[in-house]
C-alpha atoms as a PDB file:
ATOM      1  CA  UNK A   1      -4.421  73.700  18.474  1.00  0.00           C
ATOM      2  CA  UNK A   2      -7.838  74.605  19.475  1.00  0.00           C
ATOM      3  CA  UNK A   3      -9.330  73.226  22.499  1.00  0.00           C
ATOM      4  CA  UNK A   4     -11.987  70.670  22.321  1.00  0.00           C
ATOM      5  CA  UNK A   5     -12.580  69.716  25.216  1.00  0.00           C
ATOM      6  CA  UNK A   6     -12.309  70.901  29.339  1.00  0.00           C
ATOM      7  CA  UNK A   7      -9.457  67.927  29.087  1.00  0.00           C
ATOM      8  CA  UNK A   8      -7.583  69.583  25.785  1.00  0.00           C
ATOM      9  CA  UNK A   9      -8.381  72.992  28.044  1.00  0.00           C
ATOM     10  CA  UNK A  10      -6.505  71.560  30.851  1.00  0.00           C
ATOM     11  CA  UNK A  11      -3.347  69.907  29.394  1.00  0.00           C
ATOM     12  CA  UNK A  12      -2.779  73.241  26.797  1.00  0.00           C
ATOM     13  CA  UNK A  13      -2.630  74.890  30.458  1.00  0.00           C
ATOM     14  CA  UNK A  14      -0.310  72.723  32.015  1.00  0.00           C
ATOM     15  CA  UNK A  15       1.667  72.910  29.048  1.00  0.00           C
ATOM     16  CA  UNK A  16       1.536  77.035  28.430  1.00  0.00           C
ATOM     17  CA  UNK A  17       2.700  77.040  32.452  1.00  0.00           C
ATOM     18  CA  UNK A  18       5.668  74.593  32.207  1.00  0.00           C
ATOM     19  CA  UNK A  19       6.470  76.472  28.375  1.00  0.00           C
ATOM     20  CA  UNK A  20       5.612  73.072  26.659  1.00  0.00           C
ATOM     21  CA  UNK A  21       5.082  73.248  22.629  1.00  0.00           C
ATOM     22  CA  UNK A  22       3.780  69.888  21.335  1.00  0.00           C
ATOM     23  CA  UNK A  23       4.244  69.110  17.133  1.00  0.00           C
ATOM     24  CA  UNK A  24       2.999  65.756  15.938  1.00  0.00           C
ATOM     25  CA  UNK A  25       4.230  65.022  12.230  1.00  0.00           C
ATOM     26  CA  UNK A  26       2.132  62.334  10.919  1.00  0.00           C
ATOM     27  CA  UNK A  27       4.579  59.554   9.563  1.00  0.00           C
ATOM     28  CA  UNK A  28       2.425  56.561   8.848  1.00  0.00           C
ATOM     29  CA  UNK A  29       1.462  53.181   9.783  1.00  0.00           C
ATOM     30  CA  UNK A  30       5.205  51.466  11.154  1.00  0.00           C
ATOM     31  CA  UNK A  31       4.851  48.641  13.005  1.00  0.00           C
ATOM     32  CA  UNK A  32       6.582  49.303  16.639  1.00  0.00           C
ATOM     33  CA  UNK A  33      10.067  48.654  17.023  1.00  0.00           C
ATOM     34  CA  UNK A  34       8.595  46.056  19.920  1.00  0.00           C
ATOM     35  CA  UNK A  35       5.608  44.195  17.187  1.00  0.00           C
ATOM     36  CA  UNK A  36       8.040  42.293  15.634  1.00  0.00           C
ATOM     37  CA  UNK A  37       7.632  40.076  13.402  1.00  0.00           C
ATOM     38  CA  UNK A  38       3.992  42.610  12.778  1.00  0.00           C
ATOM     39  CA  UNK A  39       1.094  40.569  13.839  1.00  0.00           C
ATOM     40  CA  UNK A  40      -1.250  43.330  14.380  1.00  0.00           C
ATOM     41  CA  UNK A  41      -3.095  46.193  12.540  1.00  0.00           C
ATOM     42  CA  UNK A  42      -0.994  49.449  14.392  1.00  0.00           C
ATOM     43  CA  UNK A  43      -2.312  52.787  14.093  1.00  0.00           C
ATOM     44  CA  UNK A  44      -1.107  55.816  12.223  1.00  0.00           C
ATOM     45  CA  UNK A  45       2.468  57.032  13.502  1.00  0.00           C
ATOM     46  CA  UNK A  46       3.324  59.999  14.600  1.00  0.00           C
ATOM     47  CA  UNK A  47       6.597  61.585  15.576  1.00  0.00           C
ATOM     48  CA  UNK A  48       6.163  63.783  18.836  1.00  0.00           C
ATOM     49  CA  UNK A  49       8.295  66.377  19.342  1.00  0.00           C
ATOM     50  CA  UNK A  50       8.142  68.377  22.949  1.00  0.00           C
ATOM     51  CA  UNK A  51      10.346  71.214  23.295  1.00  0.00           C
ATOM     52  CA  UNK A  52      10.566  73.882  26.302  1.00  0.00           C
ATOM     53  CA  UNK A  53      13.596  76.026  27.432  1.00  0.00           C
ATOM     54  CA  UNK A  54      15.790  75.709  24.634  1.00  0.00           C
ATOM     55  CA  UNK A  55      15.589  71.825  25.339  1.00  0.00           C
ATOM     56  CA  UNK A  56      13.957  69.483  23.140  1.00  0.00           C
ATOM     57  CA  UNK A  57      12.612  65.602  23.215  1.00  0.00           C
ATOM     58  CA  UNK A  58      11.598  63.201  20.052  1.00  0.00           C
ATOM     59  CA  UNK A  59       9.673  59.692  20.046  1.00  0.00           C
ATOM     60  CA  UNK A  60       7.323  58.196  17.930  1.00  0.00           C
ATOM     61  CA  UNK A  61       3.817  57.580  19.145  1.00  0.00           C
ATOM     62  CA  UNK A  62       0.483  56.120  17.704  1.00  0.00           C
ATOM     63  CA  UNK A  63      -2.853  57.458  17.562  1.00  0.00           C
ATOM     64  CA  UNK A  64      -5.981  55.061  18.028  1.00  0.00           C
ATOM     65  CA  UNK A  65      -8.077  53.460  15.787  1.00  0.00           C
ATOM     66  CA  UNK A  66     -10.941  55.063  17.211  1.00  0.00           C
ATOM     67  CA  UNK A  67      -9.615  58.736  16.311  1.00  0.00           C
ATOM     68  CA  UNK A  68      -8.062  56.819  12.857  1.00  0.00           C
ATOM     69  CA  UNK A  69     -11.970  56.319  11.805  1.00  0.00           C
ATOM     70  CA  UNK A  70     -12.596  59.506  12.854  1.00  0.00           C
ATOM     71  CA  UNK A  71      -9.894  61.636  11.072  1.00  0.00           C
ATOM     72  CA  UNK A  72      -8.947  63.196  14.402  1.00  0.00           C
ATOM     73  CA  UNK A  73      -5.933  63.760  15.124  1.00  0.00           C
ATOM     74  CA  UNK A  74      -3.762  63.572  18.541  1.00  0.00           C
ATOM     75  CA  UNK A  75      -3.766  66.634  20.669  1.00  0.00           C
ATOM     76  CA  UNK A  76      -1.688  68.026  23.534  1.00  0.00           C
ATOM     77  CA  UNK A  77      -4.585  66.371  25.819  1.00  0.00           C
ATOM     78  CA  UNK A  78      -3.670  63.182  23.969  1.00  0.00           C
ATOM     79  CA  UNK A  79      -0.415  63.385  23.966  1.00  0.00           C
ATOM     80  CA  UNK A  80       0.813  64.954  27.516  1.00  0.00           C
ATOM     81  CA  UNK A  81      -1.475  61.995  29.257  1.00  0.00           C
ATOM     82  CA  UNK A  82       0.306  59.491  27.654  1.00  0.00           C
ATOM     83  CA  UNK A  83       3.504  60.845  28.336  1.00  0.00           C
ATOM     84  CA  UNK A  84       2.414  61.288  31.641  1.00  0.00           C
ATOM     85  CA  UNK A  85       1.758  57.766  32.378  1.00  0.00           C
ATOM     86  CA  UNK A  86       5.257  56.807  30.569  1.00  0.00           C
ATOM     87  CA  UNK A  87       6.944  59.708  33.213  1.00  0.00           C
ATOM     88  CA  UNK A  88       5.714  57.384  36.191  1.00  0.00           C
ATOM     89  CA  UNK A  89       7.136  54.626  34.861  1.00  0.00           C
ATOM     90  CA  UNK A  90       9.867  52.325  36.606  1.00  0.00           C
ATOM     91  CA  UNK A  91      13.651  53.404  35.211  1.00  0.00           C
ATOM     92  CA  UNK A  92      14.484  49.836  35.642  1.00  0.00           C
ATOM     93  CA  UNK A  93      13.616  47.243  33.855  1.00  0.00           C
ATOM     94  CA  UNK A  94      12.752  44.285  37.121  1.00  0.00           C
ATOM     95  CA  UNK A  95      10.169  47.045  38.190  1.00  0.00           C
ATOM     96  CA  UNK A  96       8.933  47.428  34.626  1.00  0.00           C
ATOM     97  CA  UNK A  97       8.291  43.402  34.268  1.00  0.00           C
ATOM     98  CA  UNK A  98       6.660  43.612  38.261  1.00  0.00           C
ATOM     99  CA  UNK A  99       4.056  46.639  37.278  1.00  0.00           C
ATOM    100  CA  UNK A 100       3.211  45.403  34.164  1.00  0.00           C
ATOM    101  CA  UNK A 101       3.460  42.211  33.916  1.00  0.00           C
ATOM    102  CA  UNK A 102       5.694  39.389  31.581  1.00  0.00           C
ATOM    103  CA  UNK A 103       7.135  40.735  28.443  1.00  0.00           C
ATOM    104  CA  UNK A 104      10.412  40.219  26.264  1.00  0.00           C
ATOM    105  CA  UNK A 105      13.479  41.634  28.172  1.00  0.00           C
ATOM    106  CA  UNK A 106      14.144  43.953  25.711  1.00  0.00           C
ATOM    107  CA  UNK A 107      10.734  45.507  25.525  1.00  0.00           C
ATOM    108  CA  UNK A 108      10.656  46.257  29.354  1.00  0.00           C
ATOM    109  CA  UNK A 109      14.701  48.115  28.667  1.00  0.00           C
ATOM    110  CA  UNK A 110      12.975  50.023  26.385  1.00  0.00           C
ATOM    111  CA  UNK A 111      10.206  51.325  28.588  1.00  0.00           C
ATOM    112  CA  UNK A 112      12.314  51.793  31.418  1.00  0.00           C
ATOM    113  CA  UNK A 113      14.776  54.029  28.964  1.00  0.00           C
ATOM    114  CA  UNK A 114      12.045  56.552  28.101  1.00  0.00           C
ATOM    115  CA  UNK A 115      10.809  56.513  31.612  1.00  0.00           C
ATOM    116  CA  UNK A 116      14.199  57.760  32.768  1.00  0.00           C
ATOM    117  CA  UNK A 117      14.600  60.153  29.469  1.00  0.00           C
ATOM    118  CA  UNK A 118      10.787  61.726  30.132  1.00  0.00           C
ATOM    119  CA  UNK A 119      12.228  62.147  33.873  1.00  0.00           C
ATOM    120  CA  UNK A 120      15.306  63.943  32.791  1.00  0.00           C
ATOM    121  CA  UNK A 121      13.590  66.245  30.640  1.00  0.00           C
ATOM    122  CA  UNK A 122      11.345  66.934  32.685  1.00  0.00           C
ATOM    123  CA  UNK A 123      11.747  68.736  36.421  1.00  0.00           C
ATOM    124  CA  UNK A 124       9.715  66.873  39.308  1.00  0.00           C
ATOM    125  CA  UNK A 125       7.237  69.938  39.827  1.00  0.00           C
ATOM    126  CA  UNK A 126       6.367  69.275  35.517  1.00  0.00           C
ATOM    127  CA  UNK A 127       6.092  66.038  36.257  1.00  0.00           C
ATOM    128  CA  UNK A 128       3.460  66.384  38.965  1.00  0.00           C
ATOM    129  CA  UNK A 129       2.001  69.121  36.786  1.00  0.00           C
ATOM    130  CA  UNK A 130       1.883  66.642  34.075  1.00  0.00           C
ATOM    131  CA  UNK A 131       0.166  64.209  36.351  1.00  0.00           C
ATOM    132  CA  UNK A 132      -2.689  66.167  37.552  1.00  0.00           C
ATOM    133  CA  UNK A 133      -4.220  65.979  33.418  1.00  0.00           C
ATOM    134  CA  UNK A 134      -7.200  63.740  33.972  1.00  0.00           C
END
């Protein structure tokens, strides 16, 4: 991917030092596993796939409507800030509910799960690396 931006500059950086590839496959418009029954219009769907050291991660992710209407789509800027906010997350599911607020049970076992899988993938001086994108 081409840069676009001093933000897409500095995340493909973080990423080239830490030997991060990023490859979003676009896979539609699912409704999240947690948007059930679907009330809402979701954006398109993408399935993320980081990989560094032999060692590789999978989740689906979805882009926003803004970039939807614009035909753009995600980048490693995009993408590594998001999964840099999910990184920080709490591994256990009390915490999860107490940062962000009420939610179904199950939805707040699911975001501690990733949380703790981005946090095994990654080592802690990634995840601070990861951090500093802005």
């Amino acid at each position: 991917m081409e840069p676009t931006s001093t933000y897409e500059e500095q995340a493909q950086r973080v990423a080239q030092a830490i030997g991060l590839t990023v490859k979003a496959a676009f896979k539609g418009d699912k409704c999240p596993q947690w948007e059930k029954p679907c009330k809402h219009q979701h954006c398109d769907r993408y399935r993320i796939t980081l990989r560094k050291a032999g060692r590789s991660i999978s989740f689906d992710w979805w882009n926003s409507i803004n970039d939807i209407q614009k035909g753009t789509r995600p980048d490693y800027y995009d993408i590594l800030s998001s999964v840099s906010s999910d990184a920080f997350s709490p591994t256990d599911p009390d915490e999860v509910v107490a940062e962000f607020g009420e939610m179904k049970p199950s939805r707040a076992v699911t975001i501690a799960k990733f949380a703790a899988k981005l946090q095994a993938f990654f080592t802690e001086d990634e995840l601070t690396a990861l951090g500093e994108i802005r």
